[in-house]
C-alpha atoms as a PDB file:
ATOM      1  CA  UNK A   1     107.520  15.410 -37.660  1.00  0.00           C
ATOM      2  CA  UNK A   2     110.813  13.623 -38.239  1.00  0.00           C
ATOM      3  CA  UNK A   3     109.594  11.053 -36.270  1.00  0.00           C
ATOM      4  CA  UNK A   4     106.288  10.780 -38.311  1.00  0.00           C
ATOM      5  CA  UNK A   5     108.449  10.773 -41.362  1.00  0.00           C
ATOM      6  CA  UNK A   6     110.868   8.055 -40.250  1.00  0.00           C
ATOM      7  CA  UNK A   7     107.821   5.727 -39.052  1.00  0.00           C
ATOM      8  CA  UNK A   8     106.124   5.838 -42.661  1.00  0.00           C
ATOM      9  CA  UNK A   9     109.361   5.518 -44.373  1.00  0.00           C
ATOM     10  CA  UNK A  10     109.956   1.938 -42.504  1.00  0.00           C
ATOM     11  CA  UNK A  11     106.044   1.602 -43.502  1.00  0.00           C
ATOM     12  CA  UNK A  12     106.922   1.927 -46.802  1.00  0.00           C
ATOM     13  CA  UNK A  13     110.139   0.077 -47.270  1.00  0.00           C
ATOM     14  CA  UNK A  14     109.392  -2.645 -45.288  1.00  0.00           C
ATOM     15  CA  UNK A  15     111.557  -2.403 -42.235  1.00  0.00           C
ATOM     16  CA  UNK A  16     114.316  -0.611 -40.147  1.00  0.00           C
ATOM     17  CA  UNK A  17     117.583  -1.092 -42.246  1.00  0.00           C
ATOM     18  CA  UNK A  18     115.744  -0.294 -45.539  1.00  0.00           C
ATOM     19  CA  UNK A  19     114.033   2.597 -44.436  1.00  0.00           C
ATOM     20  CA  UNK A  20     117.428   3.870 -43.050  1.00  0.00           C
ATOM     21  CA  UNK A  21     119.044   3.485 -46.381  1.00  0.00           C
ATOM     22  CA  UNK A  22     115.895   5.542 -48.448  1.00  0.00           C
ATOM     23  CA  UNK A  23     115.988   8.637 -45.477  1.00  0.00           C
ATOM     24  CA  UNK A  24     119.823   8.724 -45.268  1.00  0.00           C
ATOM     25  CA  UNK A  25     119.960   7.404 -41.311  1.00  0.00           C
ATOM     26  CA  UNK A  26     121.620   4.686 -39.813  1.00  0.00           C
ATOM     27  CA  UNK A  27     119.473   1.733 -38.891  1.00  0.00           C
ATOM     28  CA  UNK A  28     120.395   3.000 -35.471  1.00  0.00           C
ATOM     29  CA  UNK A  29     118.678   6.100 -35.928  1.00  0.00           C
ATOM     30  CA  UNK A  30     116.018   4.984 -36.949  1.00  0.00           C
ATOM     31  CA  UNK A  31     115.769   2.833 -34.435  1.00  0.00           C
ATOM     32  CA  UNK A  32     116.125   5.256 -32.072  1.00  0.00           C
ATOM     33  CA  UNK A  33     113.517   7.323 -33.769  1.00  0.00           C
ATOM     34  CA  UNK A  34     110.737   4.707 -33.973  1.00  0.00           C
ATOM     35  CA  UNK A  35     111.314   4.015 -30.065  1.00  0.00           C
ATOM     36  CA  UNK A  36     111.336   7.491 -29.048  1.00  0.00           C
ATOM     37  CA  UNK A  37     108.022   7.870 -30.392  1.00  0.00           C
ATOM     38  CA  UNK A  38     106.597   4.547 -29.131  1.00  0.00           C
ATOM     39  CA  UNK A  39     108.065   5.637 -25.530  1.00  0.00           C
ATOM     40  CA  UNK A  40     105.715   9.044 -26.634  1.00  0.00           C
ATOM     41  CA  UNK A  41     102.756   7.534 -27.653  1.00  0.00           C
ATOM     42  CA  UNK A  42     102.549   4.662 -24.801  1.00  0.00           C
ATOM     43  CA  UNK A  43     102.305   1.765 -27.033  1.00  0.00           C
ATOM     44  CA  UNK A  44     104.223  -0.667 -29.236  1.00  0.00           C
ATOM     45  CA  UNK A  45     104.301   0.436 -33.317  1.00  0.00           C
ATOM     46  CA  UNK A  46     105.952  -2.494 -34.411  1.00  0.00           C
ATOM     47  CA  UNK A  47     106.155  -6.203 -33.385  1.00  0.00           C
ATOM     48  CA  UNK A  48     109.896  -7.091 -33.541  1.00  0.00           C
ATOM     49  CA  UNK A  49     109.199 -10.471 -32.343  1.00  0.00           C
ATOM     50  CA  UNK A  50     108.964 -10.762 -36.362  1.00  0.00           C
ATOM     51  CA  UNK A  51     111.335 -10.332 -39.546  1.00  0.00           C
ATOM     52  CA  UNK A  52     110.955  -7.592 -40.323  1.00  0.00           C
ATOM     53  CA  UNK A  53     109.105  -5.897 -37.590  1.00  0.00           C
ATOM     54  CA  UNK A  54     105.322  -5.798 -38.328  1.00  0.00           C
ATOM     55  CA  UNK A  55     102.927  -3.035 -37.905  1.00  0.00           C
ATOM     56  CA  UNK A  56     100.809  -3.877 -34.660  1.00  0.00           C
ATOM     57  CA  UNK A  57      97.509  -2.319 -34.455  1.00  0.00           C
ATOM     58  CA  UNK A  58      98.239   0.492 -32.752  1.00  0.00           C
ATOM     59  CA  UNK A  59     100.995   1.156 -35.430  1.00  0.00           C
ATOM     60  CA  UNK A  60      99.002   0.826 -38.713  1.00  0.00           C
ATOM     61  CA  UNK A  61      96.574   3.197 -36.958  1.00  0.00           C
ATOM     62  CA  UNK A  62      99.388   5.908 -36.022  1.00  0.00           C
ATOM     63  CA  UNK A  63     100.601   5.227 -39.677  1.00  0.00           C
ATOM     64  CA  UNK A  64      96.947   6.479 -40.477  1.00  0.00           C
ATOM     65  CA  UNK A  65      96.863   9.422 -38.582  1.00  0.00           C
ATOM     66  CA  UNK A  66     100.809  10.214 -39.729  1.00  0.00           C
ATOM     67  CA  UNK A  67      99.910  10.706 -43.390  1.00  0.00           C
ATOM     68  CA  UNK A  68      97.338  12.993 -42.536  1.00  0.00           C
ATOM     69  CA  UNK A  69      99.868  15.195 -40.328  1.00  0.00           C
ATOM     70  CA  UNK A  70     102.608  15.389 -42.511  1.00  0.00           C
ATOM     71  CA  UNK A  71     100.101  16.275 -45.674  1.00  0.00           C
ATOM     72  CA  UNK A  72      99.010  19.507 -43.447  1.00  0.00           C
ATOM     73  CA  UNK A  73     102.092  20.486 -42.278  1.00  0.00           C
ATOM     74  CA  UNK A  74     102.884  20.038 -45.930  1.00  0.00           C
ATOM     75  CA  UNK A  75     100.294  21.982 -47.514  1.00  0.00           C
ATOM     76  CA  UNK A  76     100.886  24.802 -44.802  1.00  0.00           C
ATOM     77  CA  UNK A  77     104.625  25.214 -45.829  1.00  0.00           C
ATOM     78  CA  UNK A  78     103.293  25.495 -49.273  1.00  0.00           C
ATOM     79  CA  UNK A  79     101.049  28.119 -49.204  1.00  0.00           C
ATOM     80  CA  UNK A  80     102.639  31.244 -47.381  1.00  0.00           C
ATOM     81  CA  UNK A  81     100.373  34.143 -45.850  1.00  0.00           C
ATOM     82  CA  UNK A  82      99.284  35.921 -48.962  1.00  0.00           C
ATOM     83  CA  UNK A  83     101.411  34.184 -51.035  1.00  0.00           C
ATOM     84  CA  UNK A  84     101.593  31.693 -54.006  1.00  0.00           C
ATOM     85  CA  UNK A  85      99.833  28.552 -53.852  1.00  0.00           C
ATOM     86  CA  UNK A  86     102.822  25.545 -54.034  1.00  0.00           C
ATOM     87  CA  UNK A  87     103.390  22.528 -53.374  1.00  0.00           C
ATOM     88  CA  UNK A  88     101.343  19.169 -55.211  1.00  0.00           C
ATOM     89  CA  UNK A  89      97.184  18.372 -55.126  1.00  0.00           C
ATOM     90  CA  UNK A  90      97.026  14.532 -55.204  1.00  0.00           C
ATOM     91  CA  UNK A  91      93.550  14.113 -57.007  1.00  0.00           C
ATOM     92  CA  UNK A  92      91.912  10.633 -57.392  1.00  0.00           C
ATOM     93  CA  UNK A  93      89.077  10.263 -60.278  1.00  0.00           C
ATOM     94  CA  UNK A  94      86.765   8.260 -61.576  1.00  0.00           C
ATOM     95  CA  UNK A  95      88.165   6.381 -65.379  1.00  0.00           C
ATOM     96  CA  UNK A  96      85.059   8.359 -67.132  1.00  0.00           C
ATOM     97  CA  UNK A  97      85.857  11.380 -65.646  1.00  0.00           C
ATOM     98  CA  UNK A  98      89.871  11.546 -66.854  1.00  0.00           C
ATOM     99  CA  UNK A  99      88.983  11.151 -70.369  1.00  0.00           C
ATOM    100  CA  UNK A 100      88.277  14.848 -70.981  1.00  0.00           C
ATOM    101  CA  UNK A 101      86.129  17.021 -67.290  1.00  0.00           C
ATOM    102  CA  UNK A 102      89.428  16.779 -65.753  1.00  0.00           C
ATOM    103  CA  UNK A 103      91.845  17.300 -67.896  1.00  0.00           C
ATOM    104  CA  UNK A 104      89.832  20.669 -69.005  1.00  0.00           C
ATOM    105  CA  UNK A 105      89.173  21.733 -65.269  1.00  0.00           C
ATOM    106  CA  UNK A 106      93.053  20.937 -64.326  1.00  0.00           C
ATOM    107  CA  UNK A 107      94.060  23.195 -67.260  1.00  0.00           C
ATOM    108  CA  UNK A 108      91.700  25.990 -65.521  1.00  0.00           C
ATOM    109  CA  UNK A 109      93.065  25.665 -62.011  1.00  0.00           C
ATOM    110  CA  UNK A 110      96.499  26.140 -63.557  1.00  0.00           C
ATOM    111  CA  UNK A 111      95.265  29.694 -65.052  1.00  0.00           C
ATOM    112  CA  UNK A 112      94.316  30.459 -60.979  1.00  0.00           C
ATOM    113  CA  UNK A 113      97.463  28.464 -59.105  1.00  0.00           C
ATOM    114  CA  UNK A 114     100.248  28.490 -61.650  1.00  0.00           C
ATOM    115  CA  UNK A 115     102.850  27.118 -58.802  1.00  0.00           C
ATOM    116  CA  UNK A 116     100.877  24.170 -58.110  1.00  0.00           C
ATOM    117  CA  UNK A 117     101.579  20.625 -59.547  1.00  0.00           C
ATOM    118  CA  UNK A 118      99.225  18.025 -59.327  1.00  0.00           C
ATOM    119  CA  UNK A 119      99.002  14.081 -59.038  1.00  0.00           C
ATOM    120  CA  UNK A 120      95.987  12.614 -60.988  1.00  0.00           C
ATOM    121  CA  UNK A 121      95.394   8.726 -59.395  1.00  0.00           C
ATOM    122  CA  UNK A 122      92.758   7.243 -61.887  1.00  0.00           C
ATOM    123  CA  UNK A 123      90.772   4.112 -59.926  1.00  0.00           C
ATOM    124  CA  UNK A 124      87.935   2.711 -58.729  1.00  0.00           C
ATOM    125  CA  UNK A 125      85.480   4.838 -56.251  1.00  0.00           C
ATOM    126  CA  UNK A 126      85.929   2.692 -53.322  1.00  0.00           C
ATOM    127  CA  UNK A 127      90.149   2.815 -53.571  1.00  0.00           C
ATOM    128  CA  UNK A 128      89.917   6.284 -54.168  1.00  0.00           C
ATOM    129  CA  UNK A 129      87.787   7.633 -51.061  1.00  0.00           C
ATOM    130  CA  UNK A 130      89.933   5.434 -48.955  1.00  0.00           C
ATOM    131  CA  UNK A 131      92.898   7.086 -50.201  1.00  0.00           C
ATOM    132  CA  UNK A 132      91.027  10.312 -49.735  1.00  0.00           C
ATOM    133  CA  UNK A 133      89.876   9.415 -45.444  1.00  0.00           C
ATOM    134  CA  UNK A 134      93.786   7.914 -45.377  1.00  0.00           C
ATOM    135  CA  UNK A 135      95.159  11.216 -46.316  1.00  0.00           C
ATOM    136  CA  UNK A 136      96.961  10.161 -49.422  1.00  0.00           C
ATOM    137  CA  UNK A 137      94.887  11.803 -51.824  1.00  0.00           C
ATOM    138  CA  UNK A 138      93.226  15.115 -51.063  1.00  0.00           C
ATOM    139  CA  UNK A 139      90.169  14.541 -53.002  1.00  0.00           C
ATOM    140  CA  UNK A 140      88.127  12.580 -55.796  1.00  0.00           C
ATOM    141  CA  UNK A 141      85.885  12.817 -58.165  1.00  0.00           C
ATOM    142  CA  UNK A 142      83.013  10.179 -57.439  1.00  0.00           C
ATOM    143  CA  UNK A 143      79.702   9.361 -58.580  1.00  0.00           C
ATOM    144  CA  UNK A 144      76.437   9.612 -55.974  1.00  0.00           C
ATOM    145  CA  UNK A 145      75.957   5.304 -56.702  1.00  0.00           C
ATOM    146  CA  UNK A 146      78.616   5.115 -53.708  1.00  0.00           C
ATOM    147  CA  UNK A 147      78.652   5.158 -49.600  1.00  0.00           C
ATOM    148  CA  UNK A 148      80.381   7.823 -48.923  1.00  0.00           C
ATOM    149  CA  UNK A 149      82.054   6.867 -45.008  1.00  0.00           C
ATOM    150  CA  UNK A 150      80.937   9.909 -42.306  1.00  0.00           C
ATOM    151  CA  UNK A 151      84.628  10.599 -42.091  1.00  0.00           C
ATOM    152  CA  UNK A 152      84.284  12.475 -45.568  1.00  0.00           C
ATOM    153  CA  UNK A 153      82.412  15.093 -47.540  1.00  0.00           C
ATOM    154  CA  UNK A 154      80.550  14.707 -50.682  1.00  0.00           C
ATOM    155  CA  UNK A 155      80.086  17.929 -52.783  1.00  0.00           C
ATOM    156  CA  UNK A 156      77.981  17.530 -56.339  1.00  0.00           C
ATOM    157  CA  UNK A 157      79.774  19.089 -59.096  1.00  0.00           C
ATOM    158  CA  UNK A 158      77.992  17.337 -62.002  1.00  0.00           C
ATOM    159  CA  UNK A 159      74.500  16.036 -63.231  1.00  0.00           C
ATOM    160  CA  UNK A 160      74.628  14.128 -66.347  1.00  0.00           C
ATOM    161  CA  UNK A 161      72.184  12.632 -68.427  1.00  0.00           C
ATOM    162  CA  UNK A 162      72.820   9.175 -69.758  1.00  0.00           C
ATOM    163  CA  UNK A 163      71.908   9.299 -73.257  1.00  0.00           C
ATOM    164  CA  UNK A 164      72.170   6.684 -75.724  1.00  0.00           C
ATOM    165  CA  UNK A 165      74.971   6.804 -78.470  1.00  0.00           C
ATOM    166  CA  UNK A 166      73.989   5.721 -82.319  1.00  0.00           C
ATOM    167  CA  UNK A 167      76.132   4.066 -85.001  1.00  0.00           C
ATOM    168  CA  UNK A 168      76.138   5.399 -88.537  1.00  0.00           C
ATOM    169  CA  UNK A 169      72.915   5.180 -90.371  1.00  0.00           C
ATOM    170  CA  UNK A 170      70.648   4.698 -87.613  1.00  0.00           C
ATOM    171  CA  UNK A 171      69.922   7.888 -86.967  1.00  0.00           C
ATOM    172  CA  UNK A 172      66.042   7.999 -87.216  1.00  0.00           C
ATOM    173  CA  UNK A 173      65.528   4.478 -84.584  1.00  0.00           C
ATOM    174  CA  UNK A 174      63.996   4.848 -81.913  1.00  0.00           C
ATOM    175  CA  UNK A 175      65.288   3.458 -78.340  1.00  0.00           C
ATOM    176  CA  UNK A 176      62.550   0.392 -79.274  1.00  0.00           C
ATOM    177  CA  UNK A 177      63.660  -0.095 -82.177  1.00  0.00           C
ATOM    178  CA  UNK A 178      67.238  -0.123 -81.595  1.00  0.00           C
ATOM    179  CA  UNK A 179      67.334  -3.056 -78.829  1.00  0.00           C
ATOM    180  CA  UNK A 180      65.091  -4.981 -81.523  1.00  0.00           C
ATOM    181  CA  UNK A 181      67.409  -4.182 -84.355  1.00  0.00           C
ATOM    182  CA  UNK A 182      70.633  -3.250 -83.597  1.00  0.00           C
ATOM    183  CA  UNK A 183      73.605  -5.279 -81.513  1.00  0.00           C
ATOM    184  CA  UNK A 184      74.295  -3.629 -77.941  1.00  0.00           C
ATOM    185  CA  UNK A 185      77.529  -2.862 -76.853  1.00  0.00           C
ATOM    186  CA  UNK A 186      77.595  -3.079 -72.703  1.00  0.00           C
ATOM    187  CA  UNK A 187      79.808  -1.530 -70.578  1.00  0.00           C
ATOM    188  CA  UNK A 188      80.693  -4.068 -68.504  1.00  0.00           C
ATOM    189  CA  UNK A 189      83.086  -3.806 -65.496  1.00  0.00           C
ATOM    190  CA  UNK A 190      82.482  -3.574 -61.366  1.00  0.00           C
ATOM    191  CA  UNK A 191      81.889   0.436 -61.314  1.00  0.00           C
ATOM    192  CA  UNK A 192      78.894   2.166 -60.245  1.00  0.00           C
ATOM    193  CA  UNK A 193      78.202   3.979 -63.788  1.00  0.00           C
ATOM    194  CA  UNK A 194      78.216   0.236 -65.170  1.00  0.00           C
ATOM    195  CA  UNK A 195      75.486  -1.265 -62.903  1.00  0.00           C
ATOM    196  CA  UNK A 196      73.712   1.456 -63.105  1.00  0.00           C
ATOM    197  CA  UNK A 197      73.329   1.416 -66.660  1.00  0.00           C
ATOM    198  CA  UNK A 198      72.652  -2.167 -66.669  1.00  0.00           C
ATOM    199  CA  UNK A 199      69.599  -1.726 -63.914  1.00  0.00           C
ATOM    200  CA  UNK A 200      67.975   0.591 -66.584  1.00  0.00           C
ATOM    201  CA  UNK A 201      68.403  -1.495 -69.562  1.00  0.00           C
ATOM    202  CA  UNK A 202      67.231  -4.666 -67.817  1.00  0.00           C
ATOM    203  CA  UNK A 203      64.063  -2.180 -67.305  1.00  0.00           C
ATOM    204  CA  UNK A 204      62.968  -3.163 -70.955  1.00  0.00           C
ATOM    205  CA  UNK A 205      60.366  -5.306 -71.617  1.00  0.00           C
ATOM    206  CA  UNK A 206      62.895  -6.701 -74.644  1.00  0.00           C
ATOM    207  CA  UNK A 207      66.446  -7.763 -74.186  1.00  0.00           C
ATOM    208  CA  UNK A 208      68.830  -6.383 -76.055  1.00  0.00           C
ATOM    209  CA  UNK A 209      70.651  -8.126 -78.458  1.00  0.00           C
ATOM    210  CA  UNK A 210      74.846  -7.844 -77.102  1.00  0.00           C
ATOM    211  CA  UNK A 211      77.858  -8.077 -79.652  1.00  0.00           C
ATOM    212  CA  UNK A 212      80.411  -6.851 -77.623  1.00  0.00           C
ATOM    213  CA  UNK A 213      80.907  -6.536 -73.856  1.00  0.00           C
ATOM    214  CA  UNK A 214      83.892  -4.214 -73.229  1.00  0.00           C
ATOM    215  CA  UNK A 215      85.296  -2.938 -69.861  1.00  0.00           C
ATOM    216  CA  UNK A 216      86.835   0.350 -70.505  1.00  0.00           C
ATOM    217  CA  UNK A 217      84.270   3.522 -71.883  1.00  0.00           C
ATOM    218  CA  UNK A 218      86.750   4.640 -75.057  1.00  0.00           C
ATOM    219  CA  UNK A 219      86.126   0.877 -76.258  1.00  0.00           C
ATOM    220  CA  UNK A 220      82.962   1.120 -75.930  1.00  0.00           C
ATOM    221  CA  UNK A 221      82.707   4.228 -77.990  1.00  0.00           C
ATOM    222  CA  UNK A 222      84.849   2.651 -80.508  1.00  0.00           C
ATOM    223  CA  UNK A 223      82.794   0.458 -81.270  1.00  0.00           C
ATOM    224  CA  UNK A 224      79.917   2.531 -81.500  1.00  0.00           C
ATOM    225  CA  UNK A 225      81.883   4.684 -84.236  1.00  0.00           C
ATOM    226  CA  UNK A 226      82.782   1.525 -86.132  1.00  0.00           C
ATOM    227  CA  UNK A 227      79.485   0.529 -86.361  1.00  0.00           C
ATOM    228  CA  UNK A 228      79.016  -2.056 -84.349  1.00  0.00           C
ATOM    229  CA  UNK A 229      76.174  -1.676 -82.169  1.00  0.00           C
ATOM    230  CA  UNK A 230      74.908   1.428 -80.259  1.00  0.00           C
ATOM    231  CA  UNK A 231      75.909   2.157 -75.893  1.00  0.00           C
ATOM    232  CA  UNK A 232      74.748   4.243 -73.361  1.00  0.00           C
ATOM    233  CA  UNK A 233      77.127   6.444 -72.150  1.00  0.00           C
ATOM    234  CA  UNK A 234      77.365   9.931 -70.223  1.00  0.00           C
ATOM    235  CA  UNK A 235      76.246  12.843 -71.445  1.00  0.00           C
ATOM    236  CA  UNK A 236      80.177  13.936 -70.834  1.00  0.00           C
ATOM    237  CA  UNK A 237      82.212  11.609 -73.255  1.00  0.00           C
ATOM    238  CA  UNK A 238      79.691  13.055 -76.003  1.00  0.00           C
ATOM    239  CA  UNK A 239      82.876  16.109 -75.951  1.00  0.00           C
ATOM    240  CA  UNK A 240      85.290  13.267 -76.911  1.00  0.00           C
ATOM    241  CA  UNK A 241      86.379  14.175 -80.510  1.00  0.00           C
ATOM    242  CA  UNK A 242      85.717  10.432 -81.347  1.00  0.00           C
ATOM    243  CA  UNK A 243      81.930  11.247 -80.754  1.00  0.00           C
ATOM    244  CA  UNK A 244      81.756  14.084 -82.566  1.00  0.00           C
ATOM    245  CA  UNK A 245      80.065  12.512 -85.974  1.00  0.00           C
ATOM    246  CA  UNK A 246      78.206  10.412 -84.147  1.00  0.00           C
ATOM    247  CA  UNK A 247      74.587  10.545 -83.099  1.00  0.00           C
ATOM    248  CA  UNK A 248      73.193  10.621 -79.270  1.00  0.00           C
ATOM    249  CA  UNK A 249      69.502  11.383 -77.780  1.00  0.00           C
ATOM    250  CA  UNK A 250      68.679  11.239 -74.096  1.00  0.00           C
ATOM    251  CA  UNK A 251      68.407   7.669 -72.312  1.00  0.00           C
ATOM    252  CA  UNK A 252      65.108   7.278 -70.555  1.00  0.00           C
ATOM    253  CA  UNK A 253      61.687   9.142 -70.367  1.00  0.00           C
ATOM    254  CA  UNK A 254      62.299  11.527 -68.400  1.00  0.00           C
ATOM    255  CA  UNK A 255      66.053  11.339 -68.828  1.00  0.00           C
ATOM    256  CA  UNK A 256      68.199   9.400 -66.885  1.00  0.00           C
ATOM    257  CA  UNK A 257      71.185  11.361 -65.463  1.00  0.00           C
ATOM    258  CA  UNK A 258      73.965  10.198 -62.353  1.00  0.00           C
ATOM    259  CA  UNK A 259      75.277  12.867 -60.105  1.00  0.00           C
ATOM    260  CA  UNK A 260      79.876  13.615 -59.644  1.00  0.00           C
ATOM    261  CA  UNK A 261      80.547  15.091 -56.975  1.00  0.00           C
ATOM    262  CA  UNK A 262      83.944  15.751 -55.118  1.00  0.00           C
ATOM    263  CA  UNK A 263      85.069  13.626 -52.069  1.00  0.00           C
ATOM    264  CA  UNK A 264      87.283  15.385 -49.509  1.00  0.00           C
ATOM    265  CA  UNK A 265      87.839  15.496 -45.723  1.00  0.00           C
ATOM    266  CA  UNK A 266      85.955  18.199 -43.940  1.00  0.00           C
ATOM    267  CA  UNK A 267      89.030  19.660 -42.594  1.00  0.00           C
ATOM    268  CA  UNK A 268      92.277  20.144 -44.839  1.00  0.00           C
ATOM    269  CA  UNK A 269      94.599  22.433 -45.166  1.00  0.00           C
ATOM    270  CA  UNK A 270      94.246  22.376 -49.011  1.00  0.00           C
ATOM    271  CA  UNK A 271      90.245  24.433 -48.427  1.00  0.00           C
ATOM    272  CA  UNK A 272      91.276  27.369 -51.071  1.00  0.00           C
ATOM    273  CA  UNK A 273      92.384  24.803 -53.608  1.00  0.00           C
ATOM    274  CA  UNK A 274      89.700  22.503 -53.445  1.00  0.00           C
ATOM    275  CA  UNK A 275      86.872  25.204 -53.409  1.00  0.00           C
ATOM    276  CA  UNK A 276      87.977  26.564 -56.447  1.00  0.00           C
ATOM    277  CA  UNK A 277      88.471  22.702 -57.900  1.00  0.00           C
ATOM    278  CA  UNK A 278      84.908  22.437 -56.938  1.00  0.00           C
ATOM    279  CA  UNK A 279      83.894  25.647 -58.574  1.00  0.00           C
ATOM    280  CA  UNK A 280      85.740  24.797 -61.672  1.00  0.00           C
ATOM    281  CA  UNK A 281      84.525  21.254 -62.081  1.00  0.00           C
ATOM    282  CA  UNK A 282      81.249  22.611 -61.788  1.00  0.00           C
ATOM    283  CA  UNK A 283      81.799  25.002 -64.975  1.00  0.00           C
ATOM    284  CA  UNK A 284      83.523  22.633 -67.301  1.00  0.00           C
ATOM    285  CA  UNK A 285      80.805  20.189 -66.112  1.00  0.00           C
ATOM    286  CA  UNK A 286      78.041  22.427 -67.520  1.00  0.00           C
ATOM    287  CA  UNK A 287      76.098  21.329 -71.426  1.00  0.00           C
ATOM    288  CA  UNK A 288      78.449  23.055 -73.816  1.00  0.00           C
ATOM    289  CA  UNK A 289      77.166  24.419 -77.569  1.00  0.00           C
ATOM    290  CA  UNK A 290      79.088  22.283 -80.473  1.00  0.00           C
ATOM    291  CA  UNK A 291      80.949  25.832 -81.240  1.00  0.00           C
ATOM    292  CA  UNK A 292      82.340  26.083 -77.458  1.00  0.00           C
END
């Protein structure tokens, strides 16, 4: 394990006397260290043929396999026989998910593992399951518009409707008669949620007329409540105070809805934790009443 640790720590900083200064070795050491596991493993980690010594690729794939080690022999210190769940959940999520499904379900999983901190990494699907198959994160909330790679398992937490949102005073317009009428306001950015949304709109036999073309989903309902144009958003962000006034009916006939589901690898040491994240993701993701 030291070994593991000392080989992602010269990983990280960028070579041998760097890495020595952040773990509190001499470069000697960790010299030592690296080559002691090299003489282990059969093969050359590092080409020192370079300043600094690069990663070959037999290194960058042990540096792979390392961060998954040392995150189970983490999460098994953490979590005692019959004891209190410790230690940190490194969760990845989607931008539209942050805004207010995790923040409620991380505020329930505190009620069941009071001891356990958690890292929140907001990004882009395809970073995120990487991070997840790499072993830096241990999961992430993802939509269903993604390949998920073999290495990892998809779970569905979520099924929300799209539904389109209304400025003030257009509450009685149709879908029709909004595109003739009334400016759109895209969501436009390189995430599954925004092509999707785009495929269905360029479904209509009339083309919207656009305003504004925004990249981040609390701009877009900004503009919405400032009367701007109407959007089609989740079903979720409707729970956003900002959205509150505002008026919403479903998006498509029948109703147009993308799946969230949770991306993990099949075999972790964190399976307690991440069933009941899956559980509770699954409740908070569920229609609430206006009084909830």
């Amino acid at each position: 394990m030291r070994q593991l640790e000392t080989l992602l720590a010269v990983e990280r900083y960028g070579g041998f006397a760097a890495a020595a200064q952040a773990v509190n070795l001499t470069a000697s050491a960790v010299s030592q260290q690296i080559s002691a596991l090299e003489r282990e493993l059969g093969a050359d980690l590092f080409d020192r043929s370079r300043r600094p010594p690069a990663l070959t690729a037999k290194g960058a794939e042990v540096v792979r396999s390392a961060r998954m080690i040392l995150q189970i022999y983490t999460e098994t210190k953490a979590s005692g026989p019959g004891g209190p769940v410790r230690g940190t959940l490194a969760l990845g999520t989607l931008r539209t998910g942050a805004d207010s499904l995790l923040p409620r379900t991380l505020a329930r999983m505190r009620e069941l593992y009071p001891d356990l901190s958690v890292r929140l990494r907001i990004g882009m699907a395809e970073e995120l399951m990487s991070e997840v198959a790499s072993g830096q994160l241990d999961a992430a909330l993802v939509a269903d518009h993604v390949a998920v790679p073999s290495s990892l398992r998809w779970t569905e937490v979520v099924r929300e409707p799209l539904v389109v949102l209304t400025p003030p005073g257009t509450t009685d317009l149709c879908l029709e008669d909004l595109v003739r009428n009334t400016p759109y306001i895209r969501y436009r950015t390189q995430v599954p949620l925004a092509r999707q949304i785009d495929t269905e709109m360029a479904r209509l036999n009339v083309a919207p007329k656009q305003l504004v073309s925004v990249n981040t989903m609390t701009a877009v309902i900004g503009c919405v409540h400032a009367g701007l144009g109407f959007a089609v958003i989740p079903y979720l962000t409707l729970q956003d105070r900002i959205t509150a006034s505002l008026n919403w009916f479903p998006f498509g006939a029948p109703p147009i809805s993308r799946r969230l589901g949770v991306v993990q690898r099949p075999s972790s040491g964190r399976t307690e934790v991440l069933t009941s994240l899956v559980s509770a993701l699954t409740e908070m993701g569920r229609p609430r009443d206006d009084n909830d």
